[in-house]
N, C-alpha and C. Protein backbone atom coordinates (compact mmCIF):
# COMPACT_ATOMS: atom_id res chain seq x y z
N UNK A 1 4.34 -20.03 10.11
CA UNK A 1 3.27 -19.19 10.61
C UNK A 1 3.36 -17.81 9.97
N UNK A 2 2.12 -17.02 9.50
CA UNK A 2 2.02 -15.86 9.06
C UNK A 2 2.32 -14.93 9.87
N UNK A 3 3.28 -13.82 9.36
CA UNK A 3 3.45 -12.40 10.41
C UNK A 3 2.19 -11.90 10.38
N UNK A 4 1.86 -11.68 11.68
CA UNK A 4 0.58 -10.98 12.33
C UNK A 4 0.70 -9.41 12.58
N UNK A 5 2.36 -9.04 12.81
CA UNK A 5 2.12 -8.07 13.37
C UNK A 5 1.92 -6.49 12.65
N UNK A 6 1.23 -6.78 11.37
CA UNK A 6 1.47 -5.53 10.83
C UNK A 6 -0.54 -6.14 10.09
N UNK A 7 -1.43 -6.78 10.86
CA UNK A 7 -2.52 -6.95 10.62
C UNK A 7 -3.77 -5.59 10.89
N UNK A 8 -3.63 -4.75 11.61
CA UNK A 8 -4.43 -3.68 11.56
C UNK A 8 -4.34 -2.74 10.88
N UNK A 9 -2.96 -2.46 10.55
CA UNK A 9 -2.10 -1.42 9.19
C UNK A 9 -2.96 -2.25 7.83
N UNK A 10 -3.12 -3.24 7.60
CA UNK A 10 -3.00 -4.16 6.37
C UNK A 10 -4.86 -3.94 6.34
N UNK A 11 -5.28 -4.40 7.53
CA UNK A 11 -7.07 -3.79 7.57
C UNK A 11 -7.40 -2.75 6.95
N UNK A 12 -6.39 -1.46 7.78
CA UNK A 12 -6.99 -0.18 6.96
C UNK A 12 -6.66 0.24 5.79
N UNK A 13 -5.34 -0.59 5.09
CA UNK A 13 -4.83 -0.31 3.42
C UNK A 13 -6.07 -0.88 2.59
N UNK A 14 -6.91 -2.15 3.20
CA UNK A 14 -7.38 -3.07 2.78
C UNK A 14 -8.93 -1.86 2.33
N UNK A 15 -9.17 -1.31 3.99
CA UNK A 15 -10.23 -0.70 3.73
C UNK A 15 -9.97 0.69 3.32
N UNK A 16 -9.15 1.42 2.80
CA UNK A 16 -8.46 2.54 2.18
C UNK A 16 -9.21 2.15 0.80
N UNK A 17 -8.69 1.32 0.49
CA UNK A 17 -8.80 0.38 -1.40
C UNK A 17 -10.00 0.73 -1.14
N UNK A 18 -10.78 -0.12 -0.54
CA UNK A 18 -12.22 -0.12 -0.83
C UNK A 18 -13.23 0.77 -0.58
N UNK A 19 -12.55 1.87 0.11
CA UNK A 19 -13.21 3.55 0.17
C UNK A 19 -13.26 4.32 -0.69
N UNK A 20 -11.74 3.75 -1.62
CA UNK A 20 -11.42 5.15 -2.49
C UNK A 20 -11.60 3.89 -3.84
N UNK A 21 -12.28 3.14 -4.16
CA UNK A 21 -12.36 2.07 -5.15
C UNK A 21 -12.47 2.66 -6.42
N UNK A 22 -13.18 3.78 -6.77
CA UNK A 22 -13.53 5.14 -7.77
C UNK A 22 -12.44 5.15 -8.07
N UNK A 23 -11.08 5.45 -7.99
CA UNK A 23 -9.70 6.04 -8.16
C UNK A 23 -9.01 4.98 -8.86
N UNK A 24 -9.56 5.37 -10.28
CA UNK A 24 -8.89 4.11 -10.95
C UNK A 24 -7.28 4.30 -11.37
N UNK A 25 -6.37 5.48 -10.61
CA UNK A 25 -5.32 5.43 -10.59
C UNK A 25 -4.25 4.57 -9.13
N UNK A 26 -5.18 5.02 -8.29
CA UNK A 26 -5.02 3.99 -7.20
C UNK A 26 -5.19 2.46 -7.18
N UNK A 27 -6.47 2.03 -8.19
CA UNK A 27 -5.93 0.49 -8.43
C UNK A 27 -5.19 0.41 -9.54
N UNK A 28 -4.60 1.28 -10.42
CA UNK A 28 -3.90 0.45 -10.94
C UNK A 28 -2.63 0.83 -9.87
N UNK A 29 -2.57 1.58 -9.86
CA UNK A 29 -1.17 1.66 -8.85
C UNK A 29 -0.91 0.57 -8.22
N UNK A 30 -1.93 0.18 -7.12
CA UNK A 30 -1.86 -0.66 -6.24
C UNK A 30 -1.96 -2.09 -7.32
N UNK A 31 -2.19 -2.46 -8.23
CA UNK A 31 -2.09 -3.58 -9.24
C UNK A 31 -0.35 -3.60 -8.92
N UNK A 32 0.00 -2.89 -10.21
CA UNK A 32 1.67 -2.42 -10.43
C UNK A 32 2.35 -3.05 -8.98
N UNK A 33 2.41 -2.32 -7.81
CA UNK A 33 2.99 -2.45 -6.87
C UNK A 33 2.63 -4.25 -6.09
N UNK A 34 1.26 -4.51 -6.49
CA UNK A 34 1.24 -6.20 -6.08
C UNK A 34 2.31 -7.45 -7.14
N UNK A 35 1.94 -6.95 -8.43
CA UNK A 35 2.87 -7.72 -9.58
C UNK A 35 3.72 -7.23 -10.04
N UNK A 36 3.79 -6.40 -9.82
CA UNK A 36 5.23 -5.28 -10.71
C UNK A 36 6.74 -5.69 -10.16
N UNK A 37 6.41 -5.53 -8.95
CA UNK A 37 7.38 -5.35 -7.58
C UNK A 37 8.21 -6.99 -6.97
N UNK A 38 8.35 -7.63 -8.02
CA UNK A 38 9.27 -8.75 -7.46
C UNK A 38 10.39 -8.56 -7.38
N UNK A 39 11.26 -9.28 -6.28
CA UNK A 39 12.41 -8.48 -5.87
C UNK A 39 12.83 -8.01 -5.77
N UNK A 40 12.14 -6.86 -5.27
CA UNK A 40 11.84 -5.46 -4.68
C UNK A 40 11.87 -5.69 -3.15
N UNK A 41 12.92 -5.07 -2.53
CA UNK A 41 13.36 -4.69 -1.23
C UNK A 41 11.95 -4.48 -0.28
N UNK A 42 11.68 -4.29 0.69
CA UNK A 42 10.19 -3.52 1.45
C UNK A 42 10.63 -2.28 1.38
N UNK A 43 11.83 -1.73 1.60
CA UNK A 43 12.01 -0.38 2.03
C UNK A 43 11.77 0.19 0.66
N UNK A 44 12.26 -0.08 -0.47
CA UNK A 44 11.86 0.19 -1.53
C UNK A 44 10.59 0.25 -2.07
N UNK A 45 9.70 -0.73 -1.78
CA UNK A 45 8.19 -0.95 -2.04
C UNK A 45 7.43 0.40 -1.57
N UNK A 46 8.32 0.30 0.11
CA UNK A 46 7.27 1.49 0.84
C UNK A 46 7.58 2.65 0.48
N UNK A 47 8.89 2.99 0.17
CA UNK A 47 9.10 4.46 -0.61
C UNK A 47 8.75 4.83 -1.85
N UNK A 48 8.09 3.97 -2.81
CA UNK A 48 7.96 4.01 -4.42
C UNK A 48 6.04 4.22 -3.45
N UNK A 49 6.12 3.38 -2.38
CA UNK A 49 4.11 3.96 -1.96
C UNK A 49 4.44 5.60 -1.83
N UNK A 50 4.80 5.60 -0.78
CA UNK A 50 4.99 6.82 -0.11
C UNK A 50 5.06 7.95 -0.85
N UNK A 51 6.13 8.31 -2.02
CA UNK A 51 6.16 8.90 -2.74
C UNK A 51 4.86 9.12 -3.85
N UNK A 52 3.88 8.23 -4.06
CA UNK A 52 2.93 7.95 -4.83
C UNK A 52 1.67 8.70 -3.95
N UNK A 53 1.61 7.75 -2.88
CA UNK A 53 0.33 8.48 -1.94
C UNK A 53 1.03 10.10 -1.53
N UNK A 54 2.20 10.76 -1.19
CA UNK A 54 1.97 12.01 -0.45
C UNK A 54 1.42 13.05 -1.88
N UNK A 55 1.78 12.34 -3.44
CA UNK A 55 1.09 13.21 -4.51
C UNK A 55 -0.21 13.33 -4.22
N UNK A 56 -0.63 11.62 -3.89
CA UNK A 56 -2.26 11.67 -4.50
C UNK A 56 -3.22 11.94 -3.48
N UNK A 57 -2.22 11.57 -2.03
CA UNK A 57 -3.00 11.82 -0.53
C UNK A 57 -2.54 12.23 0.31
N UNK A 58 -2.23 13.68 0.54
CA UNK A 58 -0.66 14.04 1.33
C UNK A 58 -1.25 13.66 2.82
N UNK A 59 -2.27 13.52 2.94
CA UNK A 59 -3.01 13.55 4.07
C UNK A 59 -2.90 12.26 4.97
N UNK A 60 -2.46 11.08 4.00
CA UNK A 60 -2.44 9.66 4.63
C UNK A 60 -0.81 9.55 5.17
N UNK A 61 -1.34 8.92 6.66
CA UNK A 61 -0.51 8.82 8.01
C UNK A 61 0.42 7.62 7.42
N UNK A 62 1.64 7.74 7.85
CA UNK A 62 2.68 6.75 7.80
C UNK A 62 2.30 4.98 7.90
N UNK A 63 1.22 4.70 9.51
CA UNK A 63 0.57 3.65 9.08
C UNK A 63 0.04 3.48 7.94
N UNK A 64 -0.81 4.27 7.27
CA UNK A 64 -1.36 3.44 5.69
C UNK A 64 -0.54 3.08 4.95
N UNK A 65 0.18 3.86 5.17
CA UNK A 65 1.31 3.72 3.99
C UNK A 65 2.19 2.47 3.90
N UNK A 66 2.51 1.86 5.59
CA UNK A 66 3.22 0.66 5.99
C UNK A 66 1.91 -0.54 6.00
N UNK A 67 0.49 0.23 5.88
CA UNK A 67 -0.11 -1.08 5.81
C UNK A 67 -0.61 -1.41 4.38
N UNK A 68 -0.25 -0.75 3.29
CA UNK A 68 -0.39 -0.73 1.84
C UNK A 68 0.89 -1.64 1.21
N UNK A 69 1.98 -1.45 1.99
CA UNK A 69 3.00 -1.70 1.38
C UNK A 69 3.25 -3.31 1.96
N UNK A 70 2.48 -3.59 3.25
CA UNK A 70 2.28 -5.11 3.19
C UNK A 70 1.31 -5.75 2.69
N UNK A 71 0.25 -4.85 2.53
CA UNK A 71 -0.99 -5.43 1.86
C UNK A 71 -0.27 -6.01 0.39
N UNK A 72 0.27 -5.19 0.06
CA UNK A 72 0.76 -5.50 -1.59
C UNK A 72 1.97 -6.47 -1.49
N UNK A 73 2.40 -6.68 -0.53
CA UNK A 73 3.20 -7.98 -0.45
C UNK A 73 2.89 -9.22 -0.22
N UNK A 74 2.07 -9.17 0.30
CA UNK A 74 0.78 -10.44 0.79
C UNK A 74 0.25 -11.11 -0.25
């Protein structure tokens, strides 16, 4: 069975992408971090986000950031 519990975080990374779709540094980023990132730790995944979004979005809350970093594991 699929983990559910990080499904509303994963909604708004989902709908983050598709707000800011213009930001063709953000998809590739978010590319990189879906294929780049094999066997790659989570805690690692989410700190290589984290560090990426507080440059490009200092503004985005810890949820996006945990729901980006499962979106891209998914």
């Amino acid at each position: 069975m699929k983990n559910t519990n990080y499904m509303a975080e994963i909604a708004s990374a989902n709908q983050f992408i598709i707000d800011h779709s213009y930001d063709r540094e953000l998809r590739v980023f978010i590319n990189e971090m879906q294929h780049n990132t094999k066997g790659w730790l989570h805690s690692d995944r989410w700190s290589v986000i984290y560090d990426w979004m507080q440059e490009h979005y200092p503004e985005a809350a810890g949820s996006l950031i945990t729901g980006l970093c499962y979106y891209c594991e998914s």
